[in-house]
Protein backbone atom coordinates (compact mmCIF):
# COMPACT_ATOMS: atom_id res chain seq x y z
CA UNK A 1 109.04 -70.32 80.03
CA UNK A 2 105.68 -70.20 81.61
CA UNK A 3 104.16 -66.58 80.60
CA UNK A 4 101.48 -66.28 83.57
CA UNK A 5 99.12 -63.04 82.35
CA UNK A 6 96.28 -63.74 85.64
CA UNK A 7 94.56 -60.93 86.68
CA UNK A 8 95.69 -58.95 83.93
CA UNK A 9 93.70 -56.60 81.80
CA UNK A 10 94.67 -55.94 77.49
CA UNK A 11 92.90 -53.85 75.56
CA UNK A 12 93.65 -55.38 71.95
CA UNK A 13 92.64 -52.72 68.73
CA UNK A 14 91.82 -54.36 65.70
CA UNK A 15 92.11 -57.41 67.86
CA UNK A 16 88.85 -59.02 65.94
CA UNK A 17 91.03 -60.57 63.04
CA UNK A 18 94.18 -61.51 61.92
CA UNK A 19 97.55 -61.04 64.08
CA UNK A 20 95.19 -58.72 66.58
CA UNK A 21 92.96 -62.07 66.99
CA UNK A 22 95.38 -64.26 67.62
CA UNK A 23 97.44 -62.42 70.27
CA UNK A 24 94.11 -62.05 72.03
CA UNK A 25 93.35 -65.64 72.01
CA UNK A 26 96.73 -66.17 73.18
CA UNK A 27 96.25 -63.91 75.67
CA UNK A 28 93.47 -65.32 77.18
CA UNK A 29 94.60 -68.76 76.84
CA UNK A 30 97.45 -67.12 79.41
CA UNK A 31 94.79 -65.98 81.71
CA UNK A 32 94.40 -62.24 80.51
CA UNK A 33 90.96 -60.67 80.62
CA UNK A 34 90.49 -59.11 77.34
CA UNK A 35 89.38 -56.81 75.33
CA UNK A 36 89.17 -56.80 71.24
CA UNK A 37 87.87 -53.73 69.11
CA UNK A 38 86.71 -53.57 65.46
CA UNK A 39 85.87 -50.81 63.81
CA UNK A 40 82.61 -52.18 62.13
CA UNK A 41 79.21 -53.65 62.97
CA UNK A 42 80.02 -56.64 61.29
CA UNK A 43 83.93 -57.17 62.83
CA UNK A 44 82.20 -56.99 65.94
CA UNK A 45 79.18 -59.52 65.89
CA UNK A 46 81.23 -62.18 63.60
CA UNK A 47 83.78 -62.08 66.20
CA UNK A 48 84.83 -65.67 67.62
CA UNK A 49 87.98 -66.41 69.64
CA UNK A 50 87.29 -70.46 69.62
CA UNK A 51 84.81 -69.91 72.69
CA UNK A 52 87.26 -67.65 74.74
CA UNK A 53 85.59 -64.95 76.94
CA UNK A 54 86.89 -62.15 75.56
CA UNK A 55 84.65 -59.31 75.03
CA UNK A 56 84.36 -57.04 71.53
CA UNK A 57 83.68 -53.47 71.58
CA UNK A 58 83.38 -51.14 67.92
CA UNK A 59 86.29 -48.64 67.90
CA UNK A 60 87.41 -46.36 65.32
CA UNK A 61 90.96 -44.87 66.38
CA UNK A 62 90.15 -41.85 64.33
CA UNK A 63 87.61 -40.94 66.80
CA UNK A 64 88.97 -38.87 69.92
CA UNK A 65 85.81 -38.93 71.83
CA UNK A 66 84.81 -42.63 70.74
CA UNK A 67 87.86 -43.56 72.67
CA UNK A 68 87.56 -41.43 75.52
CA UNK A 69 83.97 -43.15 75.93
CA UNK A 70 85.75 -46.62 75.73
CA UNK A 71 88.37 -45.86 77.70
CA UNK A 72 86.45 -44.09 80.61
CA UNK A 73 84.82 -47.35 81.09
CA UNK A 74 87.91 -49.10 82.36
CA UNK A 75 88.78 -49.35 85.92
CA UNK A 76 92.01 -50.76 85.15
CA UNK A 77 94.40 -51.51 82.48
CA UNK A 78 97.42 -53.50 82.41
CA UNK A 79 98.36 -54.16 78.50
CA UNK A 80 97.35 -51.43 75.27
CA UNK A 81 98.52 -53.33 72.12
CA UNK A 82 97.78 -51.58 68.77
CA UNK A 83 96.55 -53.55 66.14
CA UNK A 84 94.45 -51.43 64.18
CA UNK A 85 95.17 -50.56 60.70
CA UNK A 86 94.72 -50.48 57.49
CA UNK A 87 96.51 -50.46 53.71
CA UNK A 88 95.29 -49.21 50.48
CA UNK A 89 96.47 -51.34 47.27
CA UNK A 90 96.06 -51.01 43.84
CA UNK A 91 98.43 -47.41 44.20
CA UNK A 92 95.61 -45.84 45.71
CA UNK A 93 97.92 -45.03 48.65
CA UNK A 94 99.64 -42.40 45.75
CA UNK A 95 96.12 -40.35 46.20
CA UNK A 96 96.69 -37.69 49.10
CA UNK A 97 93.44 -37.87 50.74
CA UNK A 98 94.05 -41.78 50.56
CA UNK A 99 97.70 -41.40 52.15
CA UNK A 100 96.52 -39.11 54.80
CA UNK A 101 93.77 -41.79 55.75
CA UNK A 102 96.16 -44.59 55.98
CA UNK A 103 98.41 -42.59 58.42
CA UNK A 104 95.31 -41.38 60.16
CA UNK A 105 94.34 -44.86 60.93
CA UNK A 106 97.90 -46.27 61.39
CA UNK A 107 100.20 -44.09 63.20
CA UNK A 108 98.06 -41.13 64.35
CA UNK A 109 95.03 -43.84 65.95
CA UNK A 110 97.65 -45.68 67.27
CA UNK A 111 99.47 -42.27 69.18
CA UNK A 112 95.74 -41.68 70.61
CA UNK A 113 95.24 -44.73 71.91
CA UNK A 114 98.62 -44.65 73.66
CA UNK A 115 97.93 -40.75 75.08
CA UNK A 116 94.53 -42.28 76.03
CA UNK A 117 95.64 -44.78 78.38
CA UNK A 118 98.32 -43.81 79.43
CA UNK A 119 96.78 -42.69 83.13
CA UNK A 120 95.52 -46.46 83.46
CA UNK A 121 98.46 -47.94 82.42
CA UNK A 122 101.03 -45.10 85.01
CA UNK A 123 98.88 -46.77 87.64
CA UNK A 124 99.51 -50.23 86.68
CA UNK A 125 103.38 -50.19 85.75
CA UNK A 126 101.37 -51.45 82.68
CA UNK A 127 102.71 -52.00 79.03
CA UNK A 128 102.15 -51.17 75.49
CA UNK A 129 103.00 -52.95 72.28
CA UNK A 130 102.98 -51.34 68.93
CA UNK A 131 102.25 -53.31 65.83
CA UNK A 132 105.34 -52.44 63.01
CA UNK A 133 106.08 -53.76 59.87
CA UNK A 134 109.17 -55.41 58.00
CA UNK A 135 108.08 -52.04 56.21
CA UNK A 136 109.36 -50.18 59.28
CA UNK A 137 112.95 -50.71 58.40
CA UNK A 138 112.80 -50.07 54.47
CA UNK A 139 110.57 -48.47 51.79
CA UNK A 140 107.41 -49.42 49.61
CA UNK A 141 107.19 -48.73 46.24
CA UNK A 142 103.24 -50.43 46.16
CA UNK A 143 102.07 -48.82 49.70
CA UNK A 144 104.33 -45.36 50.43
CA UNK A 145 101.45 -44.56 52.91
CA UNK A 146 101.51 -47.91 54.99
CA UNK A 147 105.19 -47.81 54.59
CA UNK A 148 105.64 -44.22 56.47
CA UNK A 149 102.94 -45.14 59.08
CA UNK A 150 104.87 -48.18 59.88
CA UNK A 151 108.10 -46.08 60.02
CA UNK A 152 106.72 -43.92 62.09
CA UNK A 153 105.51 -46.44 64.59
CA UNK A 154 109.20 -46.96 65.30
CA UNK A 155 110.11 -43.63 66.88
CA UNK A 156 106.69 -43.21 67.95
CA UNK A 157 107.45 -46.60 70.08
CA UNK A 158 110.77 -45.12 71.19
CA UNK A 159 109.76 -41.71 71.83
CA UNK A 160 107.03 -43.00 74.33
CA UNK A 161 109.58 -45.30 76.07
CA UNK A 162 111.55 -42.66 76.94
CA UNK A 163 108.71 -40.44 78.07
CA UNK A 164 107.00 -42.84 80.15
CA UNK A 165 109.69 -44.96 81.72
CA UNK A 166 109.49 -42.82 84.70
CA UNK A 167 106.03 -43.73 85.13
CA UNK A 168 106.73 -47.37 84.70
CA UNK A 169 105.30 -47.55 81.06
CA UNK A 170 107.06 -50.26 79.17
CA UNK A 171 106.75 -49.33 75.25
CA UNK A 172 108.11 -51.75 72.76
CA UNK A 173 106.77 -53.30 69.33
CA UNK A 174 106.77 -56.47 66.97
CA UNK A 175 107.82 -55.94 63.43
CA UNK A 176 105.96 -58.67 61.38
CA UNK A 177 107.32 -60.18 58.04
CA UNK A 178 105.19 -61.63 55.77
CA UNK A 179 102.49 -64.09 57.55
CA UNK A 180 99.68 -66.27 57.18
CA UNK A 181 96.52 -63.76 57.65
CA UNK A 182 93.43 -63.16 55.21
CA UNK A 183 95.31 -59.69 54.00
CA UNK A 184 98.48 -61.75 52.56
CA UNK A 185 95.94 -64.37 50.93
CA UNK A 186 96.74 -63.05 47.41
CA UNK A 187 100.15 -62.80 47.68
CA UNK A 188 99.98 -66.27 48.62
CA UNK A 189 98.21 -67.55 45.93
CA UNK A 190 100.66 -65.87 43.58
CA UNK A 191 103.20 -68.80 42.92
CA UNK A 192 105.45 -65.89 41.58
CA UNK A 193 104.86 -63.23 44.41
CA UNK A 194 105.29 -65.90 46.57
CA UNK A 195 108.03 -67.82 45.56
CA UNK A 196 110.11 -63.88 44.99
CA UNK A 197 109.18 -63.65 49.25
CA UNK A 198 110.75 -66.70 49.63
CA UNK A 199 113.40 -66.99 48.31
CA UNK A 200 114.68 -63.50 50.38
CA UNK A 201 113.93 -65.35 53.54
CA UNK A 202 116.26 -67.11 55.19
CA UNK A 203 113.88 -69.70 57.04
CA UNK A 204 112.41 -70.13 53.49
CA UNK A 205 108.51 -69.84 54.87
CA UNK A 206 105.55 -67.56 55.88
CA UNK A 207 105.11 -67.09 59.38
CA UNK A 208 102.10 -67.82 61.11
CA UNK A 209 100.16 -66.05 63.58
CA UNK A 210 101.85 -68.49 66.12
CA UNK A 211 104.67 -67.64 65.63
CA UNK A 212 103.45 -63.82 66.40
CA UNK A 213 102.10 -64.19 69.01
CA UNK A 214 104.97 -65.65 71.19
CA UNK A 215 106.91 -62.26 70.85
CA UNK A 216 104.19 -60.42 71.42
CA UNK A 217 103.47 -62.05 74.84
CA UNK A 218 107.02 -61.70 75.58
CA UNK A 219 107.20 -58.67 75.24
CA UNK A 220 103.83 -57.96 77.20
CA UNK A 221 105.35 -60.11 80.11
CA UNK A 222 107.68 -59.57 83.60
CA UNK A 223 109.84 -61.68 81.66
CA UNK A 224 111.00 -58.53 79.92
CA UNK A 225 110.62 -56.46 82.43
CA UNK A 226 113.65 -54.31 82.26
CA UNK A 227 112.81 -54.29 77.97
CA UNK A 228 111.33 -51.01 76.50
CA UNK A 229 111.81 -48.88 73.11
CA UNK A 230 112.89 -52.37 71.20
CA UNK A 231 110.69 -53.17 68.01
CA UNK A 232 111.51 -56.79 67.48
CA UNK A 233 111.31 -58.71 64.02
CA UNK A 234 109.25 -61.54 63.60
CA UNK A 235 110.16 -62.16 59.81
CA UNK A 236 112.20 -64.80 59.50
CA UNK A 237 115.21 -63.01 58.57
CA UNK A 238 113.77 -61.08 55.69
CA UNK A 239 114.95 -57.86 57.11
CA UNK A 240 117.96 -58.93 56.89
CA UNK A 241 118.64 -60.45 54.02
């Protein structure tokens, strides 16, 4: 299936690194015009899609009229996907002020980004794709606060596919498993903590970005056009397990 994105217009948050980054890169290698933020100085300038044009802009989803300015710059939108977050290890997610950040960042950035666009997006029978979790579909104990975020994201996701359909607004989301990206580098190198993930998935491997990124341009495409309020697993049957 040739997934044709020409013409088309994504705004990508957190798009400068890991799962964000390659979905834009993907993107653009489909013929999207796009759009990455960071939320620092130094996500921004160090950002390199292998010599794609695809432009970076700073962002912090916590800030209402920082995204207003961002968005009020767009003529057009075809494709919000929310990438921008953030966990807290160590059981520093246990601290209130700490939880309360982590859902700030996670589930309440990624509602104002939606509500943000959303006019853009009505005009353009446009889409938007929510970034889950495996940890959408079960519990924590490490990270309660990433955990509940993620959880959230799910109705969140569903909520706004039912409230936008009439405008055309397709709202789905990807539920990642464990994969291949700098923030999983530890648990990697733990033959233990590895080997434990492992052995609970069926296709007995970490994902990749790759493999990531193909849902996520399905889901972005007319190919699933009549597809909205889903949040698909990409986890290689560890949710299920």
């Amino acid at each position: 299936m040739q997934l044709d994105f020409s013409e088309k217009r994504a705004l990508i948050t957190g798009g400068t690194s890991g799962i964000g980054r390659a979905i834009a890169c993907a993107l653009a290698d489909s013929g999207c015009h796009c759009i990455v933020t960071g939320v620092t100085d130094e996500e921004i300038n160090g950002f390199d899609c292998d010599g794609k044009s695809i432009s970076a802009h700073q962002l912090d989803v916590r800030d209402e009229g920082a995204i207003a300015e961002l968005i009020g710059g767009f003529d057009e939108l075809d494709i919000l996907i929310n990438c921008a977050g953030m966990i807290l290890r160590d059981g520093k997610e246990f601290v209130p002020q700490n939880f309360s950040d982590v859902v700030d960042v996670n589930l309440s950035g990624t509602q104002r980004m939606c509500v943000a666009c959303q006019p853009l997006l009505s005009h353009s029978n446009g889409c938007i794709l929510n970034l889950a979790s495996m940890l959408s579909f079960f519990g924590s104990g490490f990270s309660p606060a990433y955990s509940a975020s993620k959880g959230g994201i799910t109705q969140l996701t569903k909520s706004l596919a039912i409230a936008w359909a009439e405008q055309g607004i397709r709202v789905n989301a990807i539920a990642p498993g464990w994969i291949e990206t700098a923030l999983t580098a530890g648990l990697r190198e733990n033959s233990e903590r590895s080997e434990t993930i492992l052995d609970r998935t069926p296709m007995n491997r970490w994902g990749t970005t790759d493999d990531v990124t193909g849902a996520a341009l399905f889901l972005c495409s007319e190919a699933a056009s009549f597809i909205t309020g889903v949040v698909l697993p990409v986890d290689g049957g560890y949710s299920i397990a």
